[in-house]
PDB file of N, CA and C in Angstrom:
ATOM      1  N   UNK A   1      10.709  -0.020 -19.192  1.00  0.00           N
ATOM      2  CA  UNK A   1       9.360   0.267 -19.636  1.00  0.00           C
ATOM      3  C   UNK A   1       8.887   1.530 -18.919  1.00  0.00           C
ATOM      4  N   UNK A   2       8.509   2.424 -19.681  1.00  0.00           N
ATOM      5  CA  UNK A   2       7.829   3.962 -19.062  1.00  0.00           C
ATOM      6  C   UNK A   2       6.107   3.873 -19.385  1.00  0.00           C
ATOM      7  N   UNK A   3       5.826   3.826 -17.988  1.00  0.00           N
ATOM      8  CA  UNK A   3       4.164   4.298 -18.424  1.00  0.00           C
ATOM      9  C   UNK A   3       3.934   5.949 -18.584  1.00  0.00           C
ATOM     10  N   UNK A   4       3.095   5.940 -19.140  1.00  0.00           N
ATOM     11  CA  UNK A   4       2.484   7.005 -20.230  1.00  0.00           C
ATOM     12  C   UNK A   4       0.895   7.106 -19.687  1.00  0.00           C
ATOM     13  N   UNK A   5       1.018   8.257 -19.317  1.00  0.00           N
ATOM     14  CA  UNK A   5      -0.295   9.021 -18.506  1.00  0.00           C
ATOM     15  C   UNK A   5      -0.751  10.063 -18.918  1.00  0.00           C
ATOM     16  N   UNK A   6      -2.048  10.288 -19.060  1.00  0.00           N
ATOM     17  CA  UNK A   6      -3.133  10.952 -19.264  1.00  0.00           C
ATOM     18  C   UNK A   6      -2.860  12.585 -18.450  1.00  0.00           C
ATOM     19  N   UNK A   7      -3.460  13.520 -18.759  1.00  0.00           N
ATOM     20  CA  UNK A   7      -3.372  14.594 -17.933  1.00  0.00           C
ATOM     21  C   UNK A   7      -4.129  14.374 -16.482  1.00  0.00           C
ATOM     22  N   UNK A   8      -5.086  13.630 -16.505  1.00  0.00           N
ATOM     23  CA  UNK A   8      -5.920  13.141 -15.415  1.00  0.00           C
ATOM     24  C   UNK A   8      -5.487  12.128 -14.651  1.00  0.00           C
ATOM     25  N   UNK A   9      -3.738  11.438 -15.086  1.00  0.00           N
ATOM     26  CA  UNK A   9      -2.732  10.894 -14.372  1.00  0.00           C
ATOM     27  C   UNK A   9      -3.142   9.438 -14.219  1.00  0.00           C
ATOM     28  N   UNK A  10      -4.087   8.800 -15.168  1.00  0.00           N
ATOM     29  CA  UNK A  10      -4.476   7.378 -15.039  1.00  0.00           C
ATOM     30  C   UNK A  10      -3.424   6.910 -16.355  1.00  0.00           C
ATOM     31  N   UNK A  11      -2.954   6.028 -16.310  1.00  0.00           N
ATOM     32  CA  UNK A  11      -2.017   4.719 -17.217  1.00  0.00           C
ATOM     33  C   UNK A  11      -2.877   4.964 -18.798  1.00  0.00           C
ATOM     34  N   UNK A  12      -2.219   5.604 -19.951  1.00  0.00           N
ATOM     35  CA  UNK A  12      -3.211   4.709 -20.609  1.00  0.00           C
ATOM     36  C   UNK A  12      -2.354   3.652 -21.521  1.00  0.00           C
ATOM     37  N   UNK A  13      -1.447   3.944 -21.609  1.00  0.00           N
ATOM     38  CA  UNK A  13      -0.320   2.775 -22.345  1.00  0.00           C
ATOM     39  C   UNK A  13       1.487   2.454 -21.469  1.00  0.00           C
ATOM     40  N   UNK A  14       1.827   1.874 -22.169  1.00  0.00           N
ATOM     41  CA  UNK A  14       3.598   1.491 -21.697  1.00  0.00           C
ATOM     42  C   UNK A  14       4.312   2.024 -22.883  1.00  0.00           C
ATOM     43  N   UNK A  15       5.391   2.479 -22.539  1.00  0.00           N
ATOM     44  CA  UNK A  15       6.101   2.706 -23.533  1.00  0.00           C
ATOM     45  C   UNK A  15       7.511   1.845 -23.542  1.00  0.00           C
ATOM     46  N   UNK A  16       7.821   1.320 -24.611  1.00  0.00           N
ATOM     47  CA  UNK A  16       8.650  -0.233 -24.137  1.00  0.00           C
ATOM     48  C   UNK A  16       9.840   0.300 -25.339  1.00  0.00           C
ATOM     49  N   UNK A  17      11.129   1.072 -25.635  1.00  0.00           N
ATOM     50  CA  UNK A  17      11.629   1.108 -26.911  1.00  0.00           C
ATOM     51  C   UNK A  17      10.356   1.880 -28.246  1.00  0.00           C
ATOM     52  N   UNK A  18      10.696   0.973 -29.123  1.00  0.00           N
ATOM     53  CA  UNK A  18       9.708   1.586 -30.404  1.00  0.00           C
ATOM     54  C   UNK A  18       8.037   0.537 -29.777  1.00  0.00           C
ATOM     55  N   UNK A  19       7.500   0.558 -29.007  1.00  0.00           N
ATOM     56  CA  UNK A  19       6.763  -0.524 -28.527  1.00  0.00           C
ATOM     57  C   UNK A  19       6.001   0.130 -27.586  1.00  0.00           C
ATOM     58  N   UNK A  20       4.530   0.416 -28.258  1.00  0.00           N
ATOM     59  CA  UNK A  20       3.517   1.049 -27.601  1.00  0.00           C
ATOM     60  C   UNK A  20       2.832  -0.003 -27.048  1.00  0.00           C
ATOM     61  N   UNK A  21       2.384  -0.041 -25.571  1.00  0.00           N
ATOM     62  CA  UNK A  21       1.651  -1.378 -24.962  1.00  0.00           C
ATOM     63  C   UNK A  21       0.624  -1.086 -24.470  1.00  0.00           C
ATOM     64  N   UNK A  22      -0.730  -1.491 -25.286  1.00  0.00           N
ATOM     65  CA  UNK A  22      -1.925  -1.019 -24.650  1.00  0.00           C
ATOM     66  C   UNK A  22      -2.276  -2.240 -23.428  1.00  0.00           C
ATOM     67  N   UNK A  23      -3.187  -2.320 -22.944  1.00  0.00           N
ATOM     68  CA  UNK A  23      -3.938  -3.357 -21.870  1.00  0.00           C
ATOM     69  C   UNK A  23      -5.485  -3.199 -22.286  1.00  0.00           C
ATOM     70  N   UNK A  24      -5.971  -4.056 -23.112  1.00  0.00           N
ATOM     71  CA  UNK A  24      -7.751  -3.825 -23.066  1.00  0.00           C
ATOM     72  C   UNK A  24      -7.990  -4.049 -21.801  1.00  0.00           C
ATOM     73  N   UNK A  25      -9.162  -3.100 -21.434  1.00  0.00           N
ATOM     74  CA  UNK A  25      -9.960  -2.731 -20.114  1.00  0.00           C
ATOM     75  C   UNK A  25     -10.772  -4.011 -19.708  1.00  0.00           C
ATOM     76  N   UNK A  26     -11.228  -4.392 -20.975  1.00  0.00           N
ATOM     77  CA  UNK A  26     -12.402  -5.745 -20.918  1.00  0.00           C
ATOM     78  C   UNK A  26     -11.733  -6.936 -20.971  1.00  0.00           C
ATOM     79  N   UNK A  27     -10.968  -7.206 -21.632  1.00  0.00           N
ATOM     80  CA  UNK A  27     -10.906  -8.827 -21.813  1.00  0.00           C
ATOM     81  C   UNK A  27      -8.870  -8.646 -21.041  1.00  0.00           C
ATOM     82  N   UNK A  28      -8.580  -7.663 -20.896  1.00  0.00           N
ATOM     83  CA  UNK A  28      -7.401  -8.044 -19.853  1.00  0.00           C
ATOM     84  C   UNK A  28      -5.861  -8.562 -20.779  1.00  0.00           C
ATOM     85  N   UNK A  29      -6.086  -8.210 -22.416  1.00  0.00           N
ATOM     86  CA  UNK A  29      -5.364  -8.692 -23.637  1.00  0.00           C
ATOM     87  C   UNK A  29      -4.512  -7.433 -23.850  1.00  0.00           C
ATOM     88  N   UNK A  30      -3.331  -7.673 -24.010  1.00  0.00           N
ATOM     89  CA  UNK A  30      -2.264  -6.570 -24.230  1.00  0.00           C
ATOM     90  C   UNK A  30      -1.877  -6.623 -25.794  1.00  0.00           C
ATOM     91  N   UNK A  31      -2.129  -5.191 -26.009  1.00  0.00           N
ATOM     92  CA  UNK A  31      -2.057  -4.889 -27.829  1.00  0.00           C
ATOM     93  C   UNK A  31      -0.788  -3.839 -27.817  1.00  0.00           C
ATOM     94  N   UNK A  32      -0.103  -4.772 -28.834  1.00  0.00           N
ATOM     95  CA  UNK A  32       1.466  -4.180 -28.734  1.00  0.00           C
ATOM     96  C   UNK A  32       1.594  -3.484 -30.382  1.00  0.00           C
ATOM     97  N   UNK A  33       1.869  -2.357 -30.234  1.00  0.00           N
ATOM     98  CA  UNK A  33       1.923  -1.424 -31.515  1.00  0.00           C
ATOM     99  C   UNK A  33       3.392  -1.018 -31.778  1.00  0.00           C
ATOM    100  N   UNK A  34       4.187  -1.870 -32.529  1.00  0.00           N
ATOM    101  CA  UNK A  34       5.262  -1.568 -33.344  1.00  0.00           C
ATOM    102  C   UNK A  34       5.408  -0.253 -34.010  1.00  0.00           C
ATOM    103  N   UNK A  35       6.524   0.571 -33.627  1.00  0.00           N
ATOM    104  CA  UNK A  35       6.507   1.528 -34.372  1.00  0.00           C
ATOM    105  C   UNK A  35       8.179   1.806 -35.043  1.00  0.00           C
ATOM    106  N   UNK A  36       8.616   3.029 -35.546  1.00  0.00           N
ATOM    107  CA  UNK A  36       9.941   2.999 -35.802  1.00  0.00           C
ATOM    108  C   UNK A  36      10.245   4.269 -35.308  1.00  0.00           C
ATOM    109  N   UNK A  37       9.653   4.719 -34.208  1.00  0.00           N
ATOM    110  CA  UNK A  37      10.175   5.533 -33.241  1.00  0.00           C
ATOM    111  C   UNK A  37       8.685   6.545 -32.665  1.00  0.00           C
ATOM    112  N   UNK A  38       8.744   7.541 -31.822  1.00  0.00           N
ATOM    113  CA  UNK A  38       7.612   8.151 -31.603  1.00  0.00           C
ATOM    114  C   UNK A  38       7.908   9.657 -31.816  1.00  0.00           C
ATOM    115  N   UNK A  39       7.357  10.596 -32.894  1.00  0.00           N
ATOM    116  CA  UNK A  39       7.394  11.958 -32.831  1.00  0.00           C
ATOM    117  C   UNK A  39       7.286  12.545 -31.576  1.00  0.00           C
ATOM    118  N   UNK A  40       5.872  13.063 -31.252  1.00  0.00           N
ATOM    119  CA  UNK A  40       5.118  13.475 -30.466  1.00  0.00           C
ATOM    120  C   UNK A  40       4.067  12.807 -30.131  1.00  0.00           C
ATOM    121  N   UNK A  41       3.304  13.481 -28.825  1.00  0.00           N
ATOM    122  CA  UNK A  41       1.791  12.868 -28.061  1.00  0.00           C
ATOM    123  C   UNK A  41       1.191  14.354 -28.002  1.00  0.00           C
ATOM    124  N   UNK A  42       0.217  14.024 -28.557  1.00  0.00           N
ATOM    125  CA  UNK A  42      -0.889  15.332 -28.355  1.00  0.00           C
ATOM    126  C   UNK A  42      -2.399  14.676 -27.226  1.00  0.00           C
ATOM    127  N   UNK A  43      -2.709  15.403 -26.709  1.00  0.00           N
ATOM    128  CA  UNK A  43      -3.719  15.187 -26.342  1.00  0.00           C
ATOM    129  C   UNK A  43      -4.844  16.097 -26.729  1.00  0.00           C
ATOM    130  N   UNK A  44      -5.923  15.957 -26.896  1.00  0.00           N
ATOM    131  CA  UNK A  44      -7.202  16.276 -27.687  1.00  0.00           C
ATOM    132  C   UNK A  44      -8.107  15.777 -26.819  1.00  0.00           C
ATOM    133  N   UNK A  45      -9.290  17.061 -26.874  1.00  0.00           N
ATOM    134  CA  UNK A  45     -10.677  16.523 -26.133  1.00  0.00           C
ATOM    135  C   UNK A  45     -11.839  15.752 -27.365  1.00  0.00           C
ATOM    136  N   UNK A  46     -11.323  15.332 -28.427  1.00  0.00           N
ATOM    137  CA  UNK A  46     -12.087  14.977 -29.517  1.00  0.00           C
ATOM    138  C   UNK A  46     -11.290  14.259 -30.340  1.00  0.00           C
ATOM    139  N   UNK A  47     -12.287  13.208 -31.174  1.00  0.00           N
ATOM    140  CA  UNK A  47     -10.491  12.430 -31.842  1.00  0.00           C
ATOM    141  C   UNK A  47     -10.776  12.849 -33.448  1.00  0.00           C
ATOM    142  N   UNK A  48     -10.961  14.129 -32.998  1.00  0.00           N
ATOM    143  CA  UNK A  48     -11.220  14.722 -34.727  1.00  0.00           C
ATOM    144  C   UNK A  48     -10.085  15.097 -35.148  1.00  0.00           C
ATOM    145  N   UNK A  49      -9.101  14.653 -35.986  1.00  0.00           N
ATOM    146  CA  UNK A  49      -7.919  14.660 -36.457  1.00  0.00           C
ATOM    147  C   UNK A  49      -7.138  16.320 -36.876  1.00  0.00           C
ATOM    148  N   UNK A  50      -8.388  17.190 -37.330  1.00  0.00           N
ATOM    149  CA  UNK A  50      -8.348  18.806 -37.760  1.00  0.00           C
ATOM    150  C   UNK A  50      -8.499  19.803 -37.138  1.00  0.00           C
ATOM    151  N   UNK A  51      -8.922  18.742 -35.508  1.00  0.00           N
ATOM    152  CA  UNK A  51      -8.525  19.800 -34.128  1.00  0.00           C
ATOM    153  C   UNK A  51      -7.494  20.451 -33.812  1.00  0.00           C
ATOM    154  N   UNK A  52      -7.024  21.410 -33.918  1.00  0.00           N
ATOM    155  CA  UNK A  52      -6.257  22.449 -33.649  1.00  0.00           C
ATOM    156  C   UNK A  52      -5.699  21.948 -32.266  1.00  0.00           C
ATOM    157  N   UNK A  53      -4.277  21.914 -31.421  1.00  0.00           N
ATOM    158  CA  UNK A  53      -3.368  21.282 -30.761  1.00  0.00           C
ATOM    159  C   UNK A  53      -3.328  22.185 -30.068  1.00  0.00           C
ATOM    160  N   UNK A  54      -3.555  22.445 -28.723  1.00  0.00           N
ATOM    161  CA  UNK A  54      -2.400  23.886 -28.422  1.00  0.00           C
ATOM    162  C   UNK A  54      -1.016  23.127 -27.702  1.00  0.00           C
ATOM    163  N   UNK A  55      -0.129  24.510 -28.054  1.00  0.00           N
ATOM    164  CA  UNK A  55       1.176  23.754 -27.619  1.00  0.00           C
ATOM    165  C   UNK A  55       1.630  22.968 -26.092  1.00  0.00           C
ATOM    166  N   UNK A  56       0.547  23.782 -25.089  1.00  0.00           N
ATOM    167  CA  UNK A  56       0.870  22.837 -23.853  1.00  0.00           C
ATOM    168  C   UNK A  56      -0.116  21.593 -23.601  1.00  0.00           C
ATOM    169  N   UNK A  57      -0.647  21.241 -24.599  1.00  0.00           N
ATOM    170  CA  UNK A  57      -0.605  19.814 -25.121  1.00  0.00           C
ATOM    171  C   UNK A  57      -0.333  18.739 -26.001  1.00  0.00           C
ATOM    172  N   UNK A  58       0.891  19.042 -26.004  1.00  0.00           N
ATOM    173  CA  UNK A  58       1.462  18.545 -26.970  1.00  0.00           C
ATOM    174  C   UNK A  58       3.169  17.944 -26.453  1.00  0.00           C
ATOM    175  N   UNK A  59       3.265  17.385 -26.722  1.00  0.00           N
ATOM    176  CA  UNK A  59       4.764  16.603 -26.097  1.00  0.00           C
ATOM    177  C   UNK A  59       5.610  16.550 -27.306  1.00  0.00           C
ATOM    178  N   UNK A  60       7.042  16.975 -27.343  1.00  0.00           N
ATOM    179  CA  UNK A  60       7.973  16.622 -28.583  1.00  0.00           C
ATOM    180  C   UNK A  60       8.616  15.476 -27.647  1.00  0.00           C
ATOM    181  N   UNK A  61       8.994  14.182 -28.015  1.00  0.00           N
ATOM    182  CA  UNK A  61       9.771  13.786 -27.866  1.00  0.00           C
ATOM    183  C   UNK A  61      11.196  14.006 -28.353  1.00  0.00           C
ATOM    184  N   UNK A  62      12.290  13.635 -27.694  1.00  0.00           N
ATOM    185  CA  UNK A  62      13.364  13.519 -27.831  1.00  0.00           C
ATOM    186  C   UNK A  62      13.673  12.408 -29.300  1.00  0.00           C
ATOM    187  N   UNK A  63      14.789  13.109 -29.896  1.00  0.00           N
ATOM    188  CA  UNK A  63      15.586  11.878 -30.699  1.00  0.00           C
ATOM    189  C   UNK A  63      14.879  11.808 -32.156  1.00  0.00           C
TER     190      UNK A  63
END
């Protein structure tokens, strides 16, 4: 399992295989997001989808 950190270096998920693992903050319940592999991670100061990326935020994964 690889945790997956923020630029500000706090946890915000696990990365488990194809198996994104959140932890809600409040109730302490782990939300597991099935996927069939992961492109990339962008990070964004806005979760406006038509925000423009720059490339040193942006992660290619492997594979």
């Amino acid at each position: 399992m690889e945790d997956f950190r923020c630029q500000c270096k706090k946890i915000v998920c696990q990365i488990e295989g194809n198996t994104i693992i959140i932890k809600c903050r409040h109730c302490k319940r782990y939300i597991h997001i099935h996927t069939k592999g992961l492109i990339s991670i962008e990070y964004k100061l806005t979760p406006d989808p038509a925000e423009i990326t720059p490339p040193a935020a942006r992660i290619e994964l492997p594979g």
